[in-house]
C-alpha atoms as a PDB file:
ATOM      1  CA  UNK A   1     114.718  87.142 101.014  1.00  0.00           C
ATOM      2  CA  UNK A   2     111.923  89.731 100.388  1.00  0.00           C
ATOM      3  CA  UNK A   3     111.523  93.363 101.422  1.00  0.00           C
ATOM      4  CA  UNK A   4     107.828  94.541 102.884  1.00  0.00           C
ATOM      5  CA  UNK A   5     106.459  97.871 102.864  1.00  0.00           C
ATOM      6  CA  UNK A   6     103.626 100.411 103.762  1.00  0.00           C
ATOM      7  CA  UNK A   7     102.946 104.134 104.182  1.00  0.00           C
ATOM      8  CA  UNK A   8      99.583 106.550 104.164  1.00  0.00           C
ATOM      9  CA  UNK A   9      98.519 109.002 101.216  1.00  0.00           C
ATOM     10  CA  UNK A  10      97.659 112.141 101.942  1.00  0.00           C
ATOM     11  CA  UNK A  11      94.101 111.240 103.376  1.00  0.00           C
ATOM     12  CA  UNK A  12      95.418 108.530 105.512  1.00  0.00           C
ATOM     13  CA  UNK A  13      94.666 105.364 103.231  1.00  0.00           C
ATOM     14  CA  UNK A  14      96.856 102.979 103.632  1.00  0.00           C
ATOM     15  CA  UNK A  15      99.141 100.840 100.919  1.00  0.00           C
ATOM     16  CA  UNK A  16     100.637  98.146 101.881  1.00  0.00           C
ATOM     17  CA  UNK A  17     102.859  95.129  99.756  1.00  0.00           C
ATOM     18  CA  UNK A  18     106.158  93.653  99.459  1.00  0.00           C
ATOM     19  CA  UNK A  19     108.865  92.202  97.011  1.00  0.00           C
ATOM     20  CA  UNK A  20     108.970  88.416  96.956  1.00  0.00           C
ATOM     21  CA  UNK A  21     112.530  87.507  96.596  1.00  0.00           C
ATOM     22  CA  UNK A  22     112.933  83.541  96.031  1.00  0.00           C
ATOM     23  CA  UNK A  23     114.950  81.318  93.485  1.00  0.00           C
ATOM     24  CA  UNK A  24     111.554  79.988  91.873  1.00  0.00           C
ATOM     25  CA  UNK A  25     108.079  80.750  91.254  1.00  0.00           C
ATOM     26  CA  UNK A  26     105.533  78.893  93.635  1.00  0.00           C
ATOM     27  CA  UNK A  27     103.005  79.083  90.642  1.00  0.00           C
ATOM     28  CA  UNK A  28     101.509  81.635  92.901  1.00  0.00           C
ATOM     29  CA  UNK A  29      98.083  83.677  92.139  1.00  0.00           C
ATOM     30  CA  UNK A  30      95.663  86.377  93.624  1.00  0.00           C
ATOM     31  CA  UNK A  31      93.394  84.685  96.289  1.00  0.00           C
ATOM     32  CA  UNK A  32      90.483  86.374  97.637  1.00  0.00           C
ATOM     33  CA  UNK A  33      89.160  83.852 100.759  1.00  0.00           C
ATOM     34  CA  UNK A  34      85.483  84.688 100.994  1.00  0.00           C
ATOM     35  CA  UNK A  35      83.404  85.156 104.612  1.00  0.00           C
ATOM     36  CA  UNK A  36      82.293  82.082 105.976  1.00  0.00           C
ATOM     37  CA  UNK A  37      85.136  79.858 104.724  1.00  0.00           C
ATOM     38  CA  UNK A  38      86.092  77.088 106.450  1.00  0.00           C
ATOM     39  CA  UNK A  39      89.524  77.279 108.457  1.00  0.00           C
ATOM     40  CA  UNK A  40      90.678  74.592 109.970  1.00  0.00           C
ATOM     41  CA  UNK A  41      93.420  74.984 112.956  1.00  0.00           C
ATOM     42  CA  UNK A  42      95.832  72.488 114.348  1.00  0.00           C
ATOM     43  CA  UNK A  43      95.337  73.396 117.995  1.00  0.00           C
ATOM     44  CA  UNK A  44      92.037  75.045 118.438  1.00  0.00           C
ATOM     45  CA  UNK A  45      88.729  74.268 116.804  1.00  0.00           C
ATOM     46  CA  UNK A  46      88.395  75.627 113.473  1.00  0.00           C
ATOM     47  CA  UNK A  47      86.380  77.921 112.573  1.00  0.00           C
ATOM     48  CA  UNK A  48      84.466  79.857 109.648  1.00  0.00           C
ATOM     49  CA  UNK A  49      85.844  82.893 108.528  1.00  0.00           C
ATOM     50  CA  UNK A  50      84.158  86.555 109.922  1.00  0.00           C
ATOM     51  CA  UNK A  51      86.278  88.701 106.832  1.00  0.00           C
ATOM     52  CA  UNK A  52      86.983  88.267 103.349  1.00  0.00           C
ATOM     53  CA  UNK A  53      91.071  88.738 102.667  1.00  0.00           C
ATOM     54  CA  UNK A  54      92.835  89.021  99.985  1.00  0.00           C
ATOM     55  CA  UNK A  55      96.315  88.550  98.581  1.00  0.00           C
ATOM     56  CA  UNK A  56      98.754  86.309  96.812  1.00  0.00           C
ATOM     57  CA  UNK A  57      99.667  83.221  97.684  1.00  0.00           C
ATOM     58  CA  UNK A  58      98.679  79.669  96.493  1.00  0.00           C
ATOM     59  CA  UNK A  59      96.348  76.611  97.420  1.00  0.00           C
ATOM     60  CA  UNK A  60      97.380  73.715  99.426  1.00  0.00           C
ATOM     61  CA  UNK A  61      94.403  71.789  98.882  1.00  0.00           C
ATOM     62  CA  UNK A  62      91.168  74.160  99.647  1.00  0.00           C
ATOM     63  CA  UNK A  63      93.299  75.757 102.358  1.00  0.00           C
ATOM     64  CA  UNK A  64      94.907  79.461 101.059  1.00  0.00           C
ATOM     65  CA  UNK A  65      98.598  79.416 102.154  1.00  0.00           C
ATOM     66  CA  UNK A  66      99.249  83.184 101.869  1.00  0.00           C
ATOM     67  CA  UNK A  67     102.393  85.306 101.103  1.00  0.00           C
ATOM     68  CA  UNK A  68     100.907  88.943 102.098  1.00  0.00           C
ATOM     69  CA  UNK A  69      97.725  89.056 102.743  1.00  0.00           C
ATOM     70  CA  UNK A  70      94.872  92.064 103.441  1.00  0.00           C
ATOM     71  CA  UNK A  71      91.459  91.545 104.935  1.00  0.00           C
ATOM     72  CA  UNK A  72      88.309  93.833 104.056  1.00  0.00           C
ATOM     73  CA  UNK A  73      88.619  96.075 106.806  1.00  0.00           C
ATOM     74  CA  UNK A  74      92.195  96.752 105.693  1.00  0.00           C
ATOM     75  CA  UNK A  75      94.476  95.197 108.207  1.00  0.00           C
ATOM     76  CA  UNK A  76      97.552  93.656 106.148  1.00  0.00           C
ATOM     77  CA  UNK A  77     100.101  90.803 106.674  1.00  0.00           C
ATOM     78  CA  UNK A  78     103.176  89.595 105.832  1.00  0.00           C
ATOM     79  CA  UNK A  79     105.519  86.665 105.840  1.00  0.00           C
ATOM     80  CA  UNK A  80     109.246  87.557 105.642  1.00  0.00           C
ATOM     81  CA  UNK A  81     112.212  85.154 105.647  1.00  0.00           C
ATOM     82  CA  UNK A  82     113.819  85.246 108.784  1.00  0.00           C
ATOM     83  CA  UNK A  83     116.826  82.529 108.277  1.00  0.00           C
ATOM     84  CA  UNK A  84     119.158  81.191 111.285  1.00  0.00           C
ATOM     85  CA  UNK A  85     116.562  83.553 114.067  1.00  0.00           C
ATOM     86  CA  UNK A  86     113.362  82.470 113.421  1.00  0.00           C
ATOM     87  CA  UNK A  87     112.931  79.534 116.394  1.00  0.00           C
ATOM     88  CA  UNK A  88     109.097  78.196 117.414  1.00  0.00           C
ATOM     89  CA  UNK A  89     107.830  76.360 120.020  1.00  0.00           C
ATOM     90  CA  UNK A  90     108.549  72.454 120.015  1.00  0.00           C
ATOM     91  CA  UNK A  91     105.214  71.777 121.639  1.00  0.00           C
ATOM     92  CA  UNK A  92     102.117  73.467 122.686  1.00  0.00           C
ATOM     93  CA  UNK A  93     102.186  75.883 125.512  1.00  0.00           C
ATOM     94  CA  UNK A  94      99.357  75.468 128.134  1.00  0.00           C
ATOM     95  CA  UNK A  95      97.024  78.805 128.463  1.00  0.00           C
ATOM     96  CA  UNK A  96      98.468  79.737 125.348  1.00  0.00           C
ATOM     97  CA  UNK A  97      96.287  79.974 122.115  1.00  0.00           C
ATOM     98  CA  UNK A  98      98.710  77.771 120.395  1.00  0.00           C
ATOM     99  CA  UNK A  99      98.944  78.598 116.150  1.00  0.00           C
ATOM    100  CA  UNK A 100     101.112  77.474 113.581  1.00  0.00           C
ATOM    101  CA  UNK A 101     103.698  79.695 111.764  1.00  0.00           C
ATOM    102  CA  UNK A 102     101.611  79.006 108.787  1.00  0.00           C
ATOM    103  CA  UNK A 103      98.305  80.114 110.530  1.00  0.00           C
ATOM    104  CA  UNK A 104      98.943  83.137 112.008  1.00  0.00           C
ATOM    105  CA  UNK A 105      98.411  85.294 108.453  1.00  0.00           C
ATOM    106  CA  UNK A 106      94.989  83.952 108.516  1.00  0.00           C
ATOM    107  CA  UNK A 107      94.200  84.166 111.916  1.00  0.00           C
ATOM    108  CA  UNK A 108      95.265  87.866 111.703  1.00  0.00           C
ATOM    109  CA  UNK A 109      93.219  88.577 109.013  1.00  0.00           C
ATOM    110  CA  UNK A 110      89.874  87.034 110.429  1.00  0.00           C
ATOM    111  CA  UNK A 111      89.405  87.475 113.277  1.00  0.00           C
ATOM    112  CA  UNK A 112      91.014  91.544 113.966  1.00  0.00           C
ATOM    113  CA  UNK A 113      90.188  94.592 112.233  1.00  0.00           C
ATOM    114  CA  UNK A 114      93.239  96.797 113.539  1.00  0.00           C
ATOM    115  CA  UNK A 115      96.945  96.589 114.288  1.00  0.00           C
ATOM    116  CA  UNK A 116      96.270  97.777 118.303  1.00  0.00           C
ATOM    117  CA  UNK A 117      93.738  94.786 118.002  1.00  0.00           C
ATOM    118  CA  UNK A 118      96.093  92.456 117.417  1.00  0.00           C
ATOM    119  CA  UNK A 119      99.096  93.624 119.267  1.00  0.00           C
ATOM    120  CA  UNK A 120      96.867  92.759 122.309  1.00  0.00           C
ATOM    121  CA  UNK A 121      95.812  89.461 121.358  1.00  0.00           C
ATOM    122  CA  UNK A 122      99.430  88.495 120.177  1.00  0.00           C
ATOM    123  CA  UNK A 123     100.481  88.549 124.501  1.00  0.00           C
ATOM    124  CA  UNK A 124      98.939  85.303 124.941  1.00  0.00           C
ATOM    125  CA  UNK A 125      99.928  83.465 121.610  1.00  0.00           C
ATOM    126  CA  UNK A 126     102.503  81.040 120.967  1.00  0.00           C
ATOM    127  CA  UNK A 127     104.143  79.710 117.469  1.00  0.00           C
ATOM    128  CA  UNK A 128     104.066  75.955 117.191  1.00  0.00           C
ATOM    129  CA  UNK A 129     106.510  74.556 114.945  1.00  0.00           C
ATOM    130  CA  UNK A 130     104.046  72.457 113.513  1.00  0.00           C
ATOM    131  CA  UNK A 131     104.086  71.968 109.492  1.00  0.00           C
ATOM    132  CA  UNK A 132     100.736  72.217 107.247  1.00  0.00           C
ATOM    133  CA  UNK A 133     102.237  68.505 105.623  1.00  0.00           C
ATOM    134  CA  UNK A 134     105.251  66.453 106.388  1.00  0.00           C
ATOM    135  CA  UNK A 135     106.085  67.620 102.829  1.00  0.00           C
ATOM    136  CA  UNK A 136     106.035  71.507 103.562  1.00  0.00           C
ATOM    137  CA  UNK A 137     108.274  71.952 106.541  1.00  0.00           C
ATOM    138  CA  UNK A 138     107.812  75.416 108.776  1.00  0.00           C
ATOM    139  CA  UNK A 139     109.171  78.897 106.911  1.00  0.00           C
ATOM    140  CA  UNK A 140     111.488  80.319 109.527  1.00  0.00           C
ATOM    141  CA  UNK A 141     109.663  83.911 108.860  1.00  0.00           C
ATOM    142  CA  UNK A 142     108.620  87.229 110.768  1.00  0.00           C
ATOM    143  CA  UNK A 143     105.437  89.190 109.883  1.00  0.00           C
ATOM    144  CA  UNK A 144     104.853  92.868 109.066  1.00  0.00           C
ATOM    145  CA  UNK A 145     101.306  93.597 109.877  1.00  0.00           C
ATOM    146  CA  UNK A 146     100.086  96.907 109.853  1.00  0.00           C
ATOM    147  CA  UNK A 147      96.607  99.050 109.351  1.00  0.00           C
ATOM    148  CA  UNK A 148      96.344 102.927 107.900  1.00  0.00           C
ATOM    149  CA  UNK A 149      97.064 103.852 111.567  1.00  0.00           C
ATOM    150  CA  UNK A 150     100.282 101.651 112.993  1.00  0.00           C
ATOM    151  CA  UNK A 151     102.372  98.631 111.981  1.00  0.00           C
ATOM    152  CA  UNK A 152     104.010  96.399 114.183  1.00  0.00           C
ATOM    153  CA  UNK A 153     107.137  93.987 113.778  1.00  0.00           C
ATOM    154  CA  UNK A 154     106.397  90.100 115.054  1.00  0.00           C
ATOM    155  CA  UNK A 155     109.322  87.913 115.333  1.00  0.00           C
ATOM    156  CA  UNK A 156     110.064  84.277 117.871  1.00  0.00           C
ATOM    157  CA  UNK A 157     113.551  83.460 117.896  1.00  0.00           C
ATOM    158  CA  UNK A 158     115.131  81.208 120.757  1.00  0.00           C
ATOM    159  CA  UNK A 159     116.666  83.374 122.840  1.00  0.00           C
ATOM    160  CA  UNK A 160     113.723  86.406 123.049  1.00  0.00           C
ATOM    161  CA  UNK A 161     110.338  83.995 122.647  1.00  0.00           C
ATOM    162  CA  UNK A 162     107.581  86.328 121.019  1.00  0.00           C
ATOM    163  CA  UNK A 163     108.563  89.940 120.218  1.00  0.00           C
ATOM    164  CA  UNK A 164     106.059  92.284 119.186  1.00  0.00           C
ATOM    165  CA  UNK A 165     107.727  96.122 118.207  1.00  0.00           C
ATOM    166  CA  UNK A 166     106.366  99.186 116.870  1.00  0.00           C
ATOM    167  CA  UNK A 167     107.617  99.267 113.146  1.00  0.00           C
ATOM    168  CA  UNK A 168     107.656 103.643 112.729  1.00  0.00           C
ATOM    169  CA  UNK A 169     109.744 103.379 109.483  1.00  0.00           C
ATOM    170  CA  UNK A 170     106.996 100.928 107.903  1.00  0.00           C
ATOM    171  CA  UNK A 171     109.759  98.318 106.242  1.00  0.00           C
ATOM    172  CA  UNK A 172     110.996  95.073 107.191  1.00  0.00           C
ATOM    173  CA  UNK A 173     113.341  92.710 105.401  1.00  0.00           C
ATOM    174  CA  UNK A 174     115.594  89.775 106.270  1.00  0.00           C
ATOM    175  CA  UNK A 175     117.534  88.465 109.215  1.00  0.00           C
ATOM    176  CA  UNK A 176     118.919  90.152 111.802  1.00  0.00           C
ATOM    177  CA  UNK A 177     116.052  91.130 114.036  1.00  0.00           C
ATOM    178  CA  UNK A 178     113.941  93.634 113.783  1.00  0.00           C
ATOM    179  CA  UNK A 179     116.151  95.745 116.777  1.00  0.00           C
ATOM    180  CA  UNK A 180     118.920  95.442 115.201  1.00  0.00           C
ATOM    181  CA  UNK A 181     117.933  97.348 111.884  1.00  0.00           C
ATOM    182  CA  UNK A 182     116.880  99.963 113.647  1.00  0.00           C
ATOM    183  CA  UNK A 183     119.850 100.337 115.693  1.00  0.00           C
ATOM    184  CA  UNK A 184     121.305 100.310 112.412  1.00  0.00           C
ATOM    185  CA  UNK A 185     119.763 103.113 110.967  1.00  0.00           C
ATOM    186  CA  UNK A 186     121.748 105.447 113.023  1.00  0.00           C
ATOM    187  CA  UNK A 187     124.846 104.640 110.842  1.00  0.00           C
ATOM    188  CA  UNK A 188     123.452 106.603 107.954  1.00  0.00           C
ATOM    189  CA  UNK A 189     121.546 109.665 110.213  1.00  0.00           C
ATOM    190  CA  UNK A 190     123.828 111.993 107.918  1.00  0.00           C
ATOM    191  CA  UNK A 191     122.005 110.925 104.584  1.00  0.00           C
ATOM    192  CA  UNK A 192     119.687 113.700 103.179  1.00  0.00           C
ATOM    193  CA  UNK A 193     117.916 114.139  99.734  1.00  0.00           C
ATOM    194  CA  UNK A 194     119.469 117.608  99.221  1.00  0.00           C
ATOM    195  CA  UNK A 195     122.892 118.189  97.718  1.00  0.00           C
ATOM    196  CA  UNK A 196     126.279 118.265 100.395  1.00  0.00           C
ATOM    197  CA  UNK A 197     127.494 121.955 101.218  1.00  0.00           C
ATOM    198  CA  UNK A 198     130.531 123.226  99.560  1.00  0.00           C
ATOM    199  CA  UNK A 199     133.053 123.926 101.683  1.00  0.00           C
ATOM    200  CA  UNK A 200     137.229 123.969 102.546  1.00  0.00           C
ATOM    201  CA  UNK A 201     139.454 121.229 103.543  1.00  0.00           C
ATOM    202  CA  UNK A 202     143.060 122.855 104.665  1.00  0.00           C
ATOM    203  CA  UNK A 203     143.019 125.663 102.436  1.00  0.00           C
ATOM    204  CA  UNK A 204     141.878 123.757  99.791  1.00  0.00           C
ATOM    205  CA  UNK A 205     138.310 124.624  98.138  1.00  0.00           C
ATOM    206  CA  UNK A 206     135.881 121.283  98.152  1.00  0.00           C
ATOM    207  CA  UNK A 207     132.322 121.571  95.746  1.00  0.00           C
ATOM    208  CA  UNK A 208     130.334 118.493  94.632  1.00  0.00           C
ATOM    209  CA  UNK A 209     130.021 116.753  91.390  1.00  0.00           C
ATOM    210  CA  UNK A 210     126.374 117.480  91.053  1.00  0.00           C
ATOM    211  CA  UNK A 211     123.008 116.130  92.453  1.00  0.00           C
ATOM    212  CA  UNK A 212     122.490 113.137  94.813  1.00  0.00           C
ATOM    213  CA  UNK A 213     125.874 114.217  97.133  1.00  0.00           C
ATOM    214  CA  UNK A 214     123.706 114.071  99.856  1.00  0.00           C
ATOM    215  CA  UNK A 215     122.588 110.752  99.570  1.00  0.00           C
ATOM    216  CA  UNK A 216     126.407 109.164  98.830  1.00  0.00           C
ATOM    217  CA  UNK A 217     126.934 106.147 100.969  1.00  0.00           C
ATOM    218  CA  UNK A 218     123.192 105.208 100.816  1.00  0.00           C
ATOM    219  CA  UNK A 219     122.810 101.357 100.406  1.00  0.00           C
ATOM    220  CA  UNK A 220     123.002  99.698  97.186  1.00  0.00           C
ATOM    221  CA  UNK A 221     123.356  95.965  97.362  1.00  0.00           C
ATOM    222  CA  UNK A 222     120.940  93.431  98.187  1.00  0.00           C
ATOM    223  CA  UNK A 223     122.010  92.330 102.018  1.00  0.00           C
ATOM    224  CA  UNK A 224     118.930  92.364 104.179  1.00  0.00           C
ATOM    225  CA  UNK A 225     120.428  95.272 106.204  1.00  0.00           C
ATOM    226  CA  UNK A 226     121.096  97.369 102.745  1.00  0.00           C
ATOM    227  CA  UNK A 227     117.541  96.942 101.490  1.00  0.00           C
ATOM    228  CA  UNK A 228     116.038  97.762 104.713  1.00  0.00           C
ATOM    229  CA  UNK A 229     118.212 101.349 105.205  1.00  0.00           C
ATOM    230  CA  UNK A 230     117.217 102.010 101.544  1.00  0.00           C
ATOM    231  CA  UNK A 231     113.445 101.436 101.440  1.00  0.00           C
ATOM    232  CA  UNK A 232     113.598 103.006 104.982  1.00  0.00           C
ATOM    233  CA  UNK A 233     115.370 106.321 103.282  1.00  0.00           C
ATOM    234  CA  UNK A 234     113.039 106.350 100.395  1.00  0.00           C
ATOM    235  CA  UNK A 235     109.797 105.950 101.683  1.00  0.00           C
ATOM    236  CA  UNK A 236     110.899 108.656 104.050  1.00  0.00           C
ATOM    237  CA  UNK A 237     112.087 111.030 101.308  1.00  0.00           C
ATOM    238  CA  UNK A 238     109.318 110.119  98.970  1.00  0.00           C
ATOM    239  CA  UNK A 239     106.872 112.879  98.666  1.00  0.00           C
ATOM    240  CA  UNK A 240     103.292 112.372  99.881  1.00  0.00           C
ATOM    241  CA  UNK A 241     101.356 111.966  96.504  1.00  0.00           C
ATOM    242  CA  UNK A 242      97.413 112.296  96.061  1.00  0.00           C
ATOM    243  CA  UNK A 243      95.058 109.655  93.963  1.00  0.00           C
ATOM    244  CA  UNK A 244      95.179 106.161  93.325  1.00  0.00           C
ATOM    245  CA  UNK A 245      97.289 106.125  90.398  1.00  0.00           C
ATOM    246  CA  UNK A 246     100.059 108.254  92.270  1.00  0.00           C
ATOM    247  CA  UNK A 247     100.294 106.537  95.341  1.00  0.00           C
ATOM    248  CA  UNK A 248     100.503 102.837  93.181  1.00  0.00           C
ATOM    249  CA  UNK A 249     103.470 104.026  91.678  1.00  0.00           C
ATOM    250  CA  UNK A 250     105.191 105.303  94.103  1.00  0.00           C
ATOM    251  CA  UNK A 251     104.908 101.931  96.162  1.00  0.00           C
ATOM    252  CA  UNK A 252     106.781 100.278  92.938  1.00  0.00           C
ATOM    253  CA  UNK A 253     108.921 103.068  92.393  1.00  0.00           C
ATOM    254  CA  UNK A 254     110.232 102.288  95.820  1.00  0.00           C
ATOM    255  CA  UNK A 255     110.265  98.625  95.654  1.00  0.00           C
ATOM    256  CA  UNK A 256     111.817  98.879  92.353  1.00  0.00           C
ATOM    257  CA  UNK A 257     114.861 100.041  94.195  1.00  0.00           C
ATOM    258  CA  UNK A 258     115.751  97.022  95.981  1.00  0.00           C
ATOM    259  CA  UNK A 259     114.357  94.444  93.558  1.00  0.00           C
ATOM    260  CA  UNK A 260     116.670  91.343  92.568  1.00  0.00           C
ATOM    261  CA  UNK A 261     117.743  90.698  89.217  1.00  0.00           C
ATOM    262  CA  UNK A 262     118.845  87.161  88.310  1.00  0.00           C
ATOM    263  CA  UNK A 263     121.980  87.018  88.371  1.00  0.00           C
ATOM    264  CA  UNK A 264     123.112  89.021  90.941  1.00  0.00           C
ATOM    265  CA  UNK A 265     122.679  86.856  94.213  1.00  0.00           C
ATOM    266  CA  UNK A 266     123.130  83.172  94.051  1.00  0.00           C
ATOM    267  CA  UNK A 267     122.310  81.660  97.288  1.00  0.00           C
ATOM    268  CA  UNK A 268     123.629  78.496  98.755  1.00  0.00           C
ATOM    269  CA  UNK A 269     121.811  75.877  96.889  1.00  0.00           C
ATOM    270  CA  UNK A 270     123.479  77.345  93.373  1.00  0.00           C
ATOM    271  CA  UNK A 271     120.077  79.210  92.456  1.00  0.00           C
ATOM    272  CA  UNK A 272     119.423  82.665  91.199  1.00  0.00           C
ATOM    273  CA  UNK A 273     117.301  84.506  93.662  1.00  0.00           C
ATOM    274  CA  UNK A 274     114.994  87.105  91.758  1.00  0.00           C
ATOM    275  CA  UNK A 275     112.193  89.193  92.696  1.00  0.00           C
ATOM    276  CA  UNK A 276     109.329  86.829  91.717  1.00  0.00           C
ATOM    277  CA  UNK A 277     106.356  89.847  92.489  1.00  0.00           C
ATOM    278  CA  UNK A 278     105.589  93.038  93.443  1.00  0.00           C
ATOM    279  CA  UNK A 279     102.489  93.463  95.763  1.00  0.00           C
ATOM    280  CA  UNK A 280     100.585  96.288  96.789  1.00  0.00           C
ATOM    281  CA  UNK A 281      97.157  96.197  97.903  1.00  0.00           C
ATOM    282  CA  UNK A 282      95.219 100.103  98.321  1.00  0.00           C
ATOM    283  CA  UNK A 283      92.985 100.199 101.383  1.00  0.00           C
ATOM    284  CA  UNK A 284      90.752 102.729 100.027  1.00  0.00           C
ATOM    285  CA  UNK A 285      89.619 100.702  96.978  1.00  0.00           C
ATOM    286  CA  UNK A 286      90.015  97.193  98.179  1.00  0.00           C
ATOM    287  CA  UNK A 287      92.337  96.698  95.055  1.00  0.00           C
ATOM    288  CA  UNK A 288      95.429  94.421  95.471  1.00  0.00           C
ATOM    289  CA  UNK A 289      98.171  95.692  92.091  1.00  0.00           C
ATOM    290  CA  UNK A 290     101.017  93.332  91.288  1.00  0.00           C
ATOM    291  CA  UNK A 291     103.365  92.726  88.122  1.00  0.00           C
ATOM    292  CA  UNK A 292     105.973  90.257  88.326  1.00  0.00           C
ATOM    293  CA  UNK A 293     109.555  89.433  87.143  1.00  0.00           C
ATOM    294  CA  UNK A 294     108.906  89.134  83.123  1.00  0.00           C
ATOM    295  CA  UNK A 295     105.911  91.031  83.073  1.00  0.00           C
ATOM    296  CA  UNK A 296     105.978  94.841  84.399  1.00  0.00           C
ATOM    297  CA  UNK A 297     102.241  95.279  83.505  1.00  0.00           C
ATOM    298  CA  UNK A 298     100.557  96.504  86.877  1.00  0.00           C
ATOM    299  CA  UNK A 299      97.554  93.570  87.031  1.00  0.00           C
ATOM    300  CA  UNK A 300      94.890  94.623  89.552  1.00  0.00           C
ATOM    301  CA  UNK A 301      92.224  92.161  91.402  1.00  0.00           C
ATOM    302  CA  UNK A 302      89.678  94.033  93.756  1.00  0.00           C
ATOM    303  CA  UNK A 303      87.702  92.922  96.837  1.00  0.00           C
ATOM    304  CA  UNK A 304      83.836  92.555  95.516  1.00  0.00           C
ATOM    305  CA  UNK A 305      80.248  91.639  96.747  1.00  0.00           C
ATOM    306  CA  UNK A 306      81.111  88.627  94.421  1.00  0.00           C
ATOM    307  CA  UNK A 307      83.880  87.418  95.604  1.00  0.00           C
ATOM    308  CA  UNK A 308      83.644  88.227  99.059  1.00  0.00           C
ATOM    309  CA  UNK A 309      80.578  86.054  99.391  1.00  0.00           C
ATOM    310  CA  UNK A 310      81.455  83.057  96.712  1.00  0.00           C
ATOM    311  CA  UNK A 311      81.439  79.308  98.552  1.00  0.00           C
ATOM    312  CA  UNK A 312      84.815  79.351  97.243  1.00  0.00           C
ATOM    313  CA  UNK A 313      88.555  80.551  97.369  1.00  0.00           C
ATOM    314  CA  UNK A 314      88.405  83.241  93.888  1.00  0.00           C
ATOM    315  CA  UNK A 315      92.023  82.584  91.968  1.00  0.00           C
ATOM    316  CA  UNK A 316      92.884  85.161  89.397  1.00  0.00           C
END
């Protein structure tokens, strides 16, 4: 499932992250890809890497198969489920640069230093359905990729090929599309953070309980479209924090919100899905935070001279 997420502080850094919702671990881990790393492509020649990223993810041989992902300039990525929509191209597309689902994170990351950057380059891509190993068949995902600036939406179904929207509410979650949340937003235009007016029904007197009257009927299950109105209400509700520390806890505050407990969605395969992680990497200090499902400790692994410019993929 998963639920992404991003907004600015008050000096226009930007933090960026997202809930991994799966029925098992991936044995997953911090990677920080260094420059100058070799990245090998399916349809295109590979190529060395320009920027160091970092993120979590895990390590299909020495290639870094990323969840969310941030490079050093601060551009961010990531891969959401996007079940029954998500539809790629059977073969490569002449005068296309043809990637794989699986590449495009990394491709983002290295070779672009902004979301308008991208949003250019993305008019003469196409998605290969194309698997990194017989053995790991192609996520059916879209991608939230955003800078401190803008964040766009990038889905491929069937029906609409590529799609590349303007993401203004700076969340995306599960199937539907990207549209379609939206749309749905307008169901709940009436929710508001203060308390509901008293007033008179007939001639009969009608006051509220006490706080949160204004928010009744805001989202609380763990449907795609429920997490996506929720996040979308909070982190526009949320008040704009200053520092480091502030800002970091109001990204898990609000994540916190929608995270899955075991338990409480079984999907169709009989398994417990559960937030595995919390992400959130901070632009200004390079620092990616995360805790995960039985430990709420915030860990922290930063972007470094070191590790920027090892030979090798840094795991932590």
């Amino acid at each position: 499932m998963c639920t992404g997420l991003r907004f600015t502080d008050d000096q226009g850094n930007l933090f960026y992250g997202r809930n991994l919702d799966v029925e098992s671990s991936y044995g997953e881990k911090v990677l920080v890809t260094p420059r100058n790393y070799a990245l090998p492509y399916k349809f295109r020649d590979d190529r060395q890497s320009q920027r160091a990223i970092i993120g979590m993810g895990i390590m299909a041989g020495k290639y870094p198969m990323y969840f969310d992902a941030c490079n050093e300039d601060g551009l961010c990525i990531a891969g959401l489920n996007f079940p029954k929509l998500a539809h790629f191209s059977d073969e490569p597309v002449d005068g296309k640069l043809n990637l794989t689902p699986y590449e495009l994170m990394l491709w983002v990351c290295d070779e672009f230093d902004s979301v308008a950057a991208v949003k250019d380059a993305l008019k003469d891509v196409n998605l290969v359905n194309k698997p990194f190993a017989p053995q790991m068949p192609v996520a059916p995902l879209h991608w939230l990729i955003s800078d401190a600036k803008a964040a766009i939406t990038v889905e491929m179904s069937a029906d609409k090929g590529l799609q590349v929207y303007d993401n203004q509410v700076g969340v995306l979650t599960n199937s539907p599309d990207f549209e379609w949340h939206v749309k749905n937003l307008m169901n709940y235009a009436g929710l508001t953070p203060n308390d509901a007016a008293d007033g008179t029904w007939s001639k009969q007197a009608i006051a509220s309980w006490g706080v949160g009257t204004g928010s009744y009927g805001l989202p609380g299950d763990s449907l795609p479209a429920s997490r996506f109105v929720k996040v979308a209400y909070l982190n526009a509700n949320y008040p704009t924090v200053s520092g480091e520390e502030a800002n970091v806890a109001k990204f898990f505050n609000i994540l916190k919100n929608v995270a899955m407990v075991r338990g409480s969605v079984t999907n169709q395969n009989g398994k417990d899905e559960y937030t595995v992680y919390t992400g959130c990497y901070s632009q200004a200090t390079k620092t990616y935070y995360y805790n995960t499902e039985n430990d709420f400790t915030i860990k922290s692994a930063q972007l470094t001279e070191a590790n920027m410019t090892a030979s090798e993929v840094t795991t932590y």
